[in-house]
N, C-alpha and C. Protein backbone atom coordinates (compact mmCIF):
# COMPACT_ATOMS: atom_id res chain seq x y z
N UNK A 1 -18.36 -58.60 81.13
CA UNK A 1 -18.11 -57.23 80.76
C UNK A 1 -17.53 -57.11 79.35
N UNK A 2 -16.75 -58.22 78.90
CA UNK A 2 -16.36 -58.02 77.48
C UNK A 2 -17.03 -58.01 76.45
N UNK A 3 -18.49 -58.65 76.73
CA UNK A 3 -19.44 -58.48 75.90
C UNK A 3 -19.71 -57.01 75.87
N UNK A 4 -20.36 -56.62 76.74
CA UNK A 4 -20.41 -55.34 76.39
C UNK A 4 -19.23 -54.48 75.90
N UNK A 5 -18.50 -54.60 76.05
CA UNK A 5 -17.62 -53.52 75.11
C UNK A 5 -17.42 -53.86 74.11
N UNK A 6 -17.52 -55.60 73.74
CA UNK A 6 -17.82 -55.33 71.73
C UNK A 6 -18.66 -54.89 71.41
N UNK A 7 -20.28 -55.18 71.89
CA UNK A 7 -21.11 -54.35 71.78
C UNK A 7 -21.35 -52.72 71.45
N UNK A 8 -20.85 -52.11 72.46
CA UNK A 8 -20.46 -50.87 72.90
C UNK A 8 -19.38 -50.69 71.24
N UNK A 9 -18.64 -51.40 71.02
CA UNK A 9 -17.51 -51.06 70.08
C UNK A 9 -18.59 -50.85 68.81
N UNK A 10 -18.71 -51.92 68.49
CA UNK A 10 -19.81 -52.75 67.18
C UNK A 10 -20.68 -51.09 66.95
N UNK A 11 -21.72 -51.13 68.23
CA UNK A 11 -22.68 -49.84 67.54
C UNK A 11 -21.73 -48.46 67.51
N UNK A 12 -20.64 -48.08 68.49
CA UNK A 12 -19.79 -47.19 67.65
C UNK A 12 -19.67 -47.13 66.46
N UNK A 13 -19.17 -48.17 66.10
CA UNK A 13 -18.12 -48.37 64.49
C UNK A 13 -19.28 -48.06 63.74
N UNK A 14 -20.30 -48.60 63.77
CA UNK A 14 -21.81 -49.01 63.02
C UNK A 14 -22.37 -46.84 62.86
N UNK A 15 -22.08 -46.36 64.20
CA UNK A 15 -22.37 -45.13 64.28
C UNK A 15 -21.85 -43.87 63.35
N UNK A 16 -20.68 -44.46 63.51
CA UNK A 16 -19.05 -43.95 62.67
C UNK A 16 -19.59 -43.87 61.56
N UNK A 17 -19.74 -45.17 60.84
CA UNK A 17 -19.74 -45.33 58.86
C UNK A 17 -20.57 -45.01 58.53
N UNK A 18 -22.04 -44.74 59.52
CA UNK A 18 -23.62 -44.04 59.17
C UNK A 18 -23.31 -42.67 58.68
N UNK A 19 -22.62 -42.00 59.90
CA UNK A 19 -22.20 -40.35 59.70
C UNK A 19 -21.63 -40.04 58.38
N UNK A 20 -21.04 -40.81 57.48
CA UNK A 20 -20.06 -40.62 56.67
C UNK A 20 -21.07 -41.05 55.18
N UNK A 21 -22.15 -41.28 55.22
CA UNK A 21 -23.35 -41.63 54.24
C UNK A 21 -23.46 -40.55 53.51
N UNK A 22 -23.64 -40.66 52.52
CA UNK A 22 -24.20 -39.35 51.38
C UNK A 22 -25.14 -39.86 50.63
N UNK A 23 -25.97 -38.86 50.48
CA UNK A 23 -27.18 -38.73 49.82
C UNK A 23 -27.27 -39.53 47.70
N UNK A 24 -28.00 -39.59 47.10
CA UNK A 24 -27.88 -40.13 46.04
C UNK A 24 -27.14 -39.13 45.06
N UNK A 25 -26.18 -39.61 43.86
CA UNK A 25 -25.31 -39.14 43.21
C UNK A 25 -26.08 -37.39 42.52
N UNK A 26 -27.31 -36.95 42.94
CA UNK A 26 -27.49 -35.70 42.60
C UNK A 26 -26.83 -34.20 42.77
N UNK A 27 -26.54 -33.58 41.98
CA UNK A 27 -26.03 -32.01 42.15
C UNK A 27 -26.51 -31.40 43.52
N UNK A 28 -25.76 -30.88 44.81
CA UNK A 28 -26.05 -30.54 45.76
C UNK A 28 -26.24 -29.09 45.57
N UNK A 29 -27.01 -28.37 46.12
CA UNK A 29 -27.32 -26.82 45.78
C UNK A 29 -27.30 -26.20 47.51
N UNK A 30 -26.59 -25.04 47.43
CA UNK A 30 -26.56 -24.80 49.44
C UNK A 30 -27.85 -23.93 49.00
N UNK A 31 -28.75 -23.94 50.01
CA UNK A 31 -29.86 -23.21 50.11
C UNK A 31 -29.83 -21.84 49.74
N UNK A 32 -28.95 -21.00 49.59
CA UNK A 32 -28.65 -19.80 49.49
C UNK A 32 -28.37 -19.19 48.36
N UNK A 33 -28.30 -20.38 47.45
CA UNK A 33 -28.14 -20.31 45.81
C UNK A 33 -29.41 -20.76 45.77
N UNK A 34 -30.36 -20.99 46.21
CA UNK A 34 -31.58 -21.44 45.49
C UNK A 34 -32.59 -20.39 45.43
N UNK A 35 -33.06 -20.04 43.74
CA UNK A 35 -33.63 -18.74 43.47
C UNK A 35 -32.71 -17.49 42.79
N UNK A 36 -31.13 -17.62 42.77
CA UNK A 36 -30.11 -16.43 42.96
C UNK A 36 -30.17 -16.91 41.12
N UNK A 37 -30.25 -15.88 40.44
CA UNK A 37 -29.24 -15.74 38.73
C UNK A 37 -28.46 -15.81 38.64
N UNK A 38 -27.85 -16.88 37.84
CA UNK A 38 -26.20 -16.88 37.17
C UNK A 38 -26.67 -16.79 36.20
N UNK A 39 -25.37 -16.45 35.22
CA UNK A 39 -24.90 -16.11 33.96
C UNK A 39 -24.23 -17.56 33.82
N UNK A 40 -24.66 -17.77 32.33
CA UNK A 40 -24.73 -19.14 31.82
C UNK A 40 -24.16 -18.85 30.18
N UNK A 41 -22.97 -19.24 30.30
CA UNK A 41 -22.02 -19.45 28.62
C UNK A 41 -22.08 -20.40 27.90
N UNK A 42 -22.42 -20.65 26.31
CA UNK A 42 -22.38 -21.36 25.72
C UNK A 42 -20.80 -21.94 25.39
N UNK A 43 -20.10 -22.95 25.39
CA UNK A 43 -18.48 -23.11 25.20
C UNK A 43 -17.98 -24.71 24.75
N UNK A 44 -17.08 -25.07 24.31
CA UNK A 44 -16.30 -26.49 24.25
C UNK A 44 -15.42 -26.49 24.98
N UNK A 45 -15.17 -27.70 25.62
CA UNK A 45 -14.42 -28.32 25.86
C UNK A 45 -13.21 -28.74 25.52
N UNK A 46 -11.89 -27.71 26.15
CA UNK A 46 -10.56 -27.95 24.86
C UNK A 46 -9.67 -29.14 26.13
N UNK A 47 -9.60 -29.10 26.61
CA UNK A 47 -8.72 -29.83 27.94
C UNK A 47 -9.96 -30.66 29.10
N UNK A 48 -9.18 -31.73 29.62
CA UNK A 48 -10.00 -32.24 30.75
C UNK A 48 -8.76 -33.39 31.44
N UNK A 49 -9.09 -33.25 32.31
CA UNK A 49 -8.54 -34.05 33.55
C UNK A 49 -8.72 -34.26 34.45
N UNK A 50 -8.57 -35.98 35.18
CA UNK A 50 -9.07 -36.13 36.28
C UNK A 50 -8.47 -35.63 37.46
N UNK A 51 -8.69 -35.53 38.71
CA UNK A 51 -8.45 -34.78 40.01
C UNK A 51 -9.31 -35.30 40.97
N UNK A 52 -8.21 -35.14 42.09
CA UNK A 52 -8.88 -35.72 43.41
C UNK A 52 -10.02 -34.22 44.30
N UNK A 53 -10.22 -34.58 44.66
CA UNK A 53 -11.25 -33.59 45.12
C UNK A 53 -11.16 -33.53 47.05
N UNK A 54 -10.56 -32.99 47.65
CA UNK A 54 -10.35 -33.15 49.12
C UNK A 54 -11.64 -32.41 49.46
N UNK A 55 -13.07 -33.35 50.23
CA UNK A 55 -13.98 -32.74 50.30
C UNK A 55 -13.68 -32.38 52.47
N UNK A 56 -12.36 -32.75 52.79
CA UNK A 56 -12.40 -32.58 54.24
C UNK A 56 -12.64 -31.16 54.46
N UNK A 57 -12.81 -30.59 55.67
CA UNK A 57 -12.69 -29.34 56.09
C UNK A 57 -11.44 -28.61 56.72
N UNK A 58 -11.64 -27.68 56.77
CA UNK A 58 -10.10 -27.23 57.84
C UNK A 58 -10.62 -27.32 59.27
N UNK A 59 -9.57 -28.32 60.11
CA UNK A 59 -9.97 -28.33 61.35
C UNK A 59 -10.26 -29.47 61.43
N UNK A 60 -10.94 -29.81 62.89
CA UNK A 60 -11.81 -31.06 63.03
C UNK A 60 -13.06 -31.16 62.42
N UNK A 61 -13.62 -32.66 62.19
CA UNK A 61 -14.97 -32.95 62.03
C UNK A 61 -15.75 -34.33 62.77
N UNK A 62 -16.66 -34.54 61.57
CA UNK A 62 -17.44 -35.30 62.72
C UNK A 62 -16.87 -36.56 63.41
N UNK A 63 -15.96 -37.09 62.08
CA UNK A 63 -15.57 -38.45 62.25
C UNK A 63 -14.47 -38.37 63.69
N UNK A 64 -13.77 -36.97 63.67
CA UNK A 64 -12.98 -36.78 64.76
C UNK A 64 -13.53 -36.73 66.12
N UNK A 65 -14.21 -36.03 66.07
CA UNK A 65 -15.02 -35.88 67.36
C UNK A 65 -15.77 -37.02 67.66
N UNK A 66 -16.21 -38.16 66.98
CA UNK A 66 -17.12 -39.48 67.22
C UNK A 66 -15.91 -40.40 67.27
N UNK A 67 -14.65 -40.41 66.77
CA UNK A 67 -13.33 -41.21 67.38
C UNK A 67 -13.19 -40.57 68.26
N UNK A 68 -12.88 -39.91 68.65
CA UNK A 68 -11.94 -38.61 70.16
C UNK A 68 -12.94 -39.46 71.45
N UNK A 69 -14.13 -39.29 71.40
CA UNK A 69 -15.04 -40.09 72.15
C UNK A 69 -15.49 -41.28 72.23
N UNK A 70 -14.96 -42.31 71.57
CA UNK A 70 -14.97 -43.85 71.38
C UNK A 70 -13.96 -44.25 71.67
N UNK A 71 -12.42 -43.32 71.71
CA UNK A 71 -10.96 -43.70 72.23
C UNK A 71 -11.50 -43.25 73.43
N UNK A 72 -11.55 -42.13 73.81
CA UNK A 72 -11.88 -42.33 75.34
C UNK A 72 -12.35 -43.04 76.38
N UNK A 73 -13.98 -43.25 75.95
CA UNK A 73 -14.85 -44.28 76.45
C UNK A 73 -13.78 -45.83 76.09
N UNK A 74 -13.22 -46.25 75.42
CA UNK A 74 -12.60 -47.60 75.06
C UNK A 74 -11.51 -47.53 75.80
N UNK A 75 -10.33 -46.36 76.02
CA UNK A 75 -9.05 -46.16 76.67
C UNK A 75 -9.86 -46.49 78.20
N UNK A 76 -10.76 -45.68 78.38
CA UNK A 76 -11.13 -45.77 80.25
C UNK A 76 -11.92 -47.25 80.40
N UNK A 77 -11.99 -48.33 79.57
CA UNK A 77 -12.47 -49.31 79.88
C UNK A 77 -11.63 -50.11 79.92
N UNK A 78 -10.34 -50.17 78.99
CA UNK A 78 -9.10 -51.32 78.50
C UNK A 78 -8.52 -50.65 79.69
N UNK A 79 -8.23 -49.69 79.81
CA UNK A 79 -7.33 -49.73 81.01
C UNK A 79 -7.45 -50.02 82.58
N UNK A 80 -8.57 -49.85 82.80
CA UNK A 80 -9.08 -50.43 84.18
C UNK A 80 -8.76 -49.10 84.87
N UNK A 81 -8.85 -49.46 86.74
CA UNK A 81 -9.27 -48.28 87.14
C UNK A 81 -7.75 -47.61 88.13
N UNK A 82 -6.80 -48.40 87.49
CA UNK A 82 -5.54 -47.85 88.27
C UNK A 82 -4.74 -47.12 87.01
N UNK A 83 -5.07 -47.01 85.90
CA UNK A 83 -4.49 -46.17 84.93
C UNK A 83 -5.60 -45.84 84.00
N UNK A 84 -6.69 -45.53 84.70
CA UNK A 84 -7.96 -44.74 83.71
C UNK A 84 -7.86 -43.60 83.06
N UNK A 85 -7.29 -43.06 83.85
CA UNK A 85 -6.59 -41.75 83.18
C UNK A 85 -5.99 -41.57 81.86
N UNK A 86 -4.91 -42.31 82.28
CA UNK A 86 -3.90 -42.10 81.07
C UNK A 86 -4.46 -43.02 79.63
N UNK A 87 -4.92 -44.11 80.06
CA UNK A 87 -6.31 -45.00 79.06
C UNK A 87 -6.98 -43.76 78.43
N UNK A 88 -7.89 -43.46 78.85
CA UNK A 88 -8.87 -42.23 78.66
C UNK A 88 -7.82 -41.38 77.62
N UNK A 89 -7.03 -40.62 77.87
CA UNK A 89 -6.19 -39.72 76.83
C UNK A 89 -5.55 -40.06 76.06
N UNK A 90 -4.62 -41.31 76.32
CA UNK A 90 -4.28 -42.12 74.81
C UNK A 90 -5.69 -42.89 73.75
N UNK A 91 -6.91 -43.11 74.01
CA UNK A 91 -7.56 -43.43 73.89
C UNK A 91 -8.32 -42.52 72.98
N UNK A 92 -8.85 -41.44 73.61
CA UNK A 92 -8.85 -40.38 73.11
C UNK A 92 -8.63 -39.72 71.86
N UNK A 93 -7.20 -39.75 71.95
CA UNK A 93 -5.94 -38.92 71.42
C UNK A 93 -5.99 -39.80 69.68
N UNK A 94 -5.82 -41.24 70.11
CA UNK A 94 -5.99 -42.40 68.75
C UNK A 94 -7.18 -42.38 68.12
N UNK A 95 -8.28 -42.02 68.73
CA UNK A 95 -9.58 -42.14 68.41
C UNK A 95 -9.58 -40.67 67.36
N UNK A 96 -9.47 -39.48 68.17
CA UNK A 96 -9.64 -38.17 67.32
C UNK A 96 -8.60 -38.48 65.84
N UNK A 97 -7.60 -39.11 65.85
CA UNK A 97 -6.65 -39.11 64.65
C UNK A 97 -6.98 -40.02 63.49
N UNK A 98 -7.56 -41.42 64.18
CA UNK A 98 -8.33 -42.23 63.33
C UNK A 98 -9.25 -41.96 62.55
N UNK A 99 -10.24 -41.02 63.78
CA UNK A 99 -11.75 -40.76 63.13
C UNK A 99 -11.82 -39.48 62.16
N UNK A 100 -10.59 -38.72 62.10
CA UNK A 100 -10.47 -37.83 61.49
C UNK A 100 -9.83 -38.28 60.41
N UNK A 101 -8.99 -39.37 60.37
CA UNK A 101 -8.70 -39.46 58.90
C UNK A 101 -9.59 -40.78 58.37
N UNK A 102 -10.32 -41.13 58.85
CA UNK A 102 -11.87 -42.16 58.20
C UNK A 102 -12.34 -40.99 57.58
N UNK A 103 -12.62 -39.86 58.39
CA UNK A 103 -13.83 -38.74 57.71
C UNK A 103 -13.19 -38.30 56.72
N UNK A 104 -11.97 -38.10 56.25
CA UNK A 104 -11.45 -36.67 55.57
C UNK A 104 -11.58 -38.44 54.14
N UNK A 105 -11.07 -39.84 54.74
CA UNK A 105 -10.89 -40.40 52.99
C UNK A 105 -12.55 -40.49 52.69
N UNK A 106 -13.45 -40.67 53.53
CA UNK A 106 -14.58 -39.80 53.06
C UNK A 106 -15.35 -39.16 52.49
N UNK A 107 -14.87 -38.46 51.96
CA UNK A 107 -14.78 -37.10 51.40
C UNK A 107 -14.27 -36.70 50.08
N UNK A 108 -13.05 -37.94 49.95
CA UNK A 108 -12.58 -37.65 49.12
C UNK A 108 -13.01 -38.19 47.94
N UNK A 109 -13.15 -37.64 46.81
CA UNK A 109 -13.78 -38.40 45.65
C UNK A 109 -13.37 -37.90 44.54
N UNK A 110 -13.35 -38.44 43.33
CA UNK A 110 -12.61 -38.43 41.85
C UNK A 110 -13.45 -37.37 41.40
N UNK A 111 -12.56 -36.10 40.77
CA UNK A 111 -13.21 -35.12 39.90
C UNK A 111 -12.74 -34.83 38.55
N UNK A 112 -13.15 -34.41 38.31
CA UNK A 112 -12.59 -33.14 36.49
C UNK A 112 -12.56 -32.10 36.84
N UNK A 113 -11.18 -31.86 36.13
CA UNK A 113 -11.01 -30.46 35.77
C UNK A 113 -10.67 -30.22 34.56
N UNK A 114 -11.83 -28.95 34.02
CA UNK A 114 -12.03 -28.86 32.55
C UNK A 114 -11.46 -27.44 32.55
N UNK A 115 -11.01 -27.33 31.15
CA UNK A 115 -10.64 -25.88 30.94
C UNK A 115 -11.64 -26.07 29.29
N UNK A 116 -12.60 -24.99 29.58
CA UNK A 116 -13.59 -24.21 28.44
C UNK A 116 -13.32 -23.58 27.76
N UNK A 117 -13.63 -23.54 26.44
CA UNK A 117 -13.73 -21.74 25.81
C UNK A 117 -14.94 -20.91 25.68
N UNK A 118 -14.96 -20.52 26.16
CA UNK A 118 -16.26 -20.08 25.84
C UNK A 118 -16.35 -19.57 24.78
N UNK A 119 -18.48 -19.09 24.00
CA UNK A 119 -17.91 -18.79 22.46
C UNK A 119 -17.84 -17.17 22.50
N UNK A 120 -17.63 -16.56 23.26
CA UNK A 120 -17.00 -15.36 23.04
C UNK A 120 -15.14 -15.10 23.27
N UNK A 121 -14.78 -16.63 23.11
CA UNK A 121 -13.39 -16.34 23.28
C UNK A 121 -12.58 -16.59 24.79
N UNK A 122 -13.28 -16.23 25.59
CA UNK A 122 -12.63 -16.52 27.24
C UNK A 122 -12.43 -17.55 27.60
N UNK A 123 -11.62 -18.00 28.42
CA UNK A 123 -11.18 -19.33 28.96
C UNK A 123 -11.05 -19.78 30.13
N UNK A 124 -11.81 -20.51 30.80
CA UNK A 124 -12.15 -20.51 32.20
C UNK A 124 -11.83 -22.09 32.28
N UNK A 125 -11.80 -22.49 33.71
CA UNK A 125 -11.08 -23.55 34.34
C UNK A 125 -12.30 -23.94 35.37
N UNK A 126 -12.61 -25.11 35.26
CA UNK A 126 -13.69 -25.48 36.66
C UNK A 126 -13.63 -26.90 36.66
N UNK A 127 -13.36 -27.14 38.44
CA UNK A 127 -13.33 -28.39 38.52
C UNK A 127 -14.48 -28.91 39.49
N UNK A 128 -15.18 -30.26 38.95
CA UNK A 128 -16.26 -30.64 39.70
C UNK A 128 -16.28 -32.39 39.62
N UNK A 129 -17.14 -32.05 40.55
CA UNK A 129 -17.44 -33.86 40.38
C UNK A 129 -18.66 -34.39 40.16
N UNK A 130 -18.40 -35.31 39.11
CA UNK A 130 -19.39 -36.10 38.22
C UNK A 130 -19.24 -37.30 37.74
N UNK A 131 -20.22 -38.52 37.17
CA UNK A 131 -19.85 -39.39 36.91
C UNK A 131 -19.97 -39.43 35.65
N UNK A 132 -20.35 -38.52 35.09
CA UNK A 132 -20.32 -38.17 33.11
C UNK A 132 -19.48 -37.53 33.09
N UNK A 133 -18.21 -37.94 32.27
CA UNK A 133 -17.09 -36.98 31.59
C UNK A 133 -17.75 -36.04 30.58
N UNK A 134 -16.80 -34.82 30.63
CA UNK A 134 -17.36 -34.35 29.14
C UNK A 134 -15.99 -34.95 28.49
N UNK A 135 -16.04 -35.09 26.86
CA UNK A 135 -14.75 -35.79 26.38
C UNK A 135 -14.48 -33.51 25.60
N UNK A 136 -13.12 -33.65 25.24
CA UNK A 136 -12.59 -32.30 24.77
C UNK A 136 -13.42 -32.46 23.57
N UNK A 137 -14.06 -31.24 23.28
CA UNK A 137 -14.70 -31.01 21.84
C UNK A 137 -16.32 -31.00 22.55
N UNK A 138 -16.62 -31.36 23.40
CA UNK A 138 -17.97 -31.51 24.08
C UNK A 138 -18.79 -30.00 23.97
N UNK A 139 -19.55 -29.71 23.59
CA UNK A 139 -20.38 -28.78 23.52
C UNK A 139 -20.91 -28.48 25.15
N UNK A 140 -20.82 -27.46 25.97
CA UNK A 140 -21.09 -27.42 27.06
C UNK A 140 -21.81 -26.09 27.39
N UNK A 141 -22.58 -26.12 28.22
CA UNK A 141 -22.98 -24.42 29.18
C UNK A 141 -22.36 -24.42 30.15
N UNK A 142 -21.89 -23.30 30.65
CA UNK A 142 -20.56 -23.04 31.36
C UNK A 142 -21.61 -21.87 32.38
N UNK A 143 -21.78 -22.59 33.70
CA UNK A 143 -22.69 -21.26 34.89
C UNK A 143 -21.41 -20.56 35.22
N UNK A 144 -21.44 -19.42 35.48
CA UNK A 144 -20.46 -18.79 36.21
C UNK A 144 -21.08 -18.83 38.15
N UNK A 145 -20.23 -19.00 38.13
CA UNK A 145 -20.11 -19.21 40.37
C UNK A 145 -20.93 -17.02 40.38
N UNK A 146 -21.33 -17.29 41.16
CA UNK A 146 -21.72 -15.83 42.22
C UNK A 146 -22.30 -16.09 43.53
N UNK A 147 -21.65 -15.57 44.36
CA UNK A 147 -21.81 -14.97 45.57
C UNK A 147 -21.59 -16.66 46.32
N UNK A 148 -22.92 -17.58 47.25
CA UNK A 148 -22.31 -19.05 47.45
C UNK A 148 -22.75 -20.02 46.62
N UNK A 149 -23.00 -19.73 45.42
CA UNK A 149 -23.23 -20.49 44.31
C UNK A 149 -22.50 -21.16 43.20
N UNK A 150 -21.76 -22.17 43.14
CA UNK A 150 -20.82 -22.88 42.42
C UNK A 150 -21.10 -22.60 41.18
N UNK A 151 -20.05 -22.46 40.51
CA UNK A 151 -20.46 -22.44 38.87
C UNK A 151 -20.40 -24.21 38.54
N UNK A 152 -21.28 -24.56 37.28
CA UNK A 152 -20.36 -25.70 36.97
C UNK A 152 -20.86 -25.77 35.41
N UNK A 153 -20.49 -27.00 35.13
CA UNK A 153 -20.76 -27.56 33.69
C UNK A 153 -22.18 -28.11 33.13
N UNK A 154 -22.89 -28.35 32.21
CA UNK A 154 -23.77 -28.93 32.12
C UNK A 154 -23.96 -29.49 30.57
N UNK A 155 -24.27 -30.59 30.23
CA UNK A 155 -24.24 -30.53 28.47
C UNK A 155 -25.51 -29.30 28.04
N UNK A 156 -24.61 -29.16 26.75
CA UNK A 156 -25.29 -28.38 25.39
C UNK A 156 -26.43 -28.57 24.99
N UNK A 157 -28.08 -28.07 24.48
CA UNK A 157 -28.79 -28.50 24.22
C UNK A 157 -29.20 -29.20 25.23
């Protein structure tokens, strides 16, 4: 029987770090911005700094709910069948807290935050994530965000 529950463990864990995969380093667009007009500023770059970016959600997610159910299933097996119970809910209980904080470091990833001028004078603040800095003095187009459409940065020319 112990085989199977490394087993059983193994394609969990294996299940776990799949969920938590992201797609290749491209600009993500939510479907609902695709087709919509922004307004697009020509501007430099006077300030920049790096920032963490908390991409978790409020609440639970997946990683929680795929621990919450791997402590369970693992609590009601380690414990056998005269304290399955209480196995099962401490089990549980470790699993949802684990798998929720696997998902949320996840998520988390290194950003910029730039403050612009734009060339009519205004000064706007946007932070995103990228693996090209702009350096201060950078010639940039500046989208403005509308409706669920992110504004962000893009080089000049």
């Amino acid at each position: 029987m112990s085989v199977n529950v490394r087993q059983f463990t193994l394609s969990c864990a294996l299940l776990l770090l799949s969920s938590c995969a992201t797609g290749p380093g491209l600009p993500v667009y939510n479907t609902a911005s695709v087709g919509m007009p922004q307004t697009t500023l020509p501007g430099t770059v006077i300030a920049v700094r790096a920032v963490q970016i908390d991409g978790s959600s409020q609440g639970l997610n997946k990683g929680a709910a795929i621990g919450g159910a791997l402590g369970t299933a693992l609590g009601g097996l380690v414990a056998g069948s005269s304290n399955r119970t209480l196995g099962m809910a401490l089990g549980g209980a470790t699993g949802l807290v684990t798998g929720q904080a696997i998902q949320s470091s996840a998520n988390t990833k290194l950003g910029w935050e730039y403050q612009v001028q734009a060339a009519n004078g205004q000064l706007f603040t946007i932070v995103q994530p990228q693996s090209v800095v702009f350096a201060v003095g950078a010639r940039v187009m500046l989208t403005l965000p509308v409706g669920n459409c992110p504004g962000r940065l893009t080089p000049a020319g």
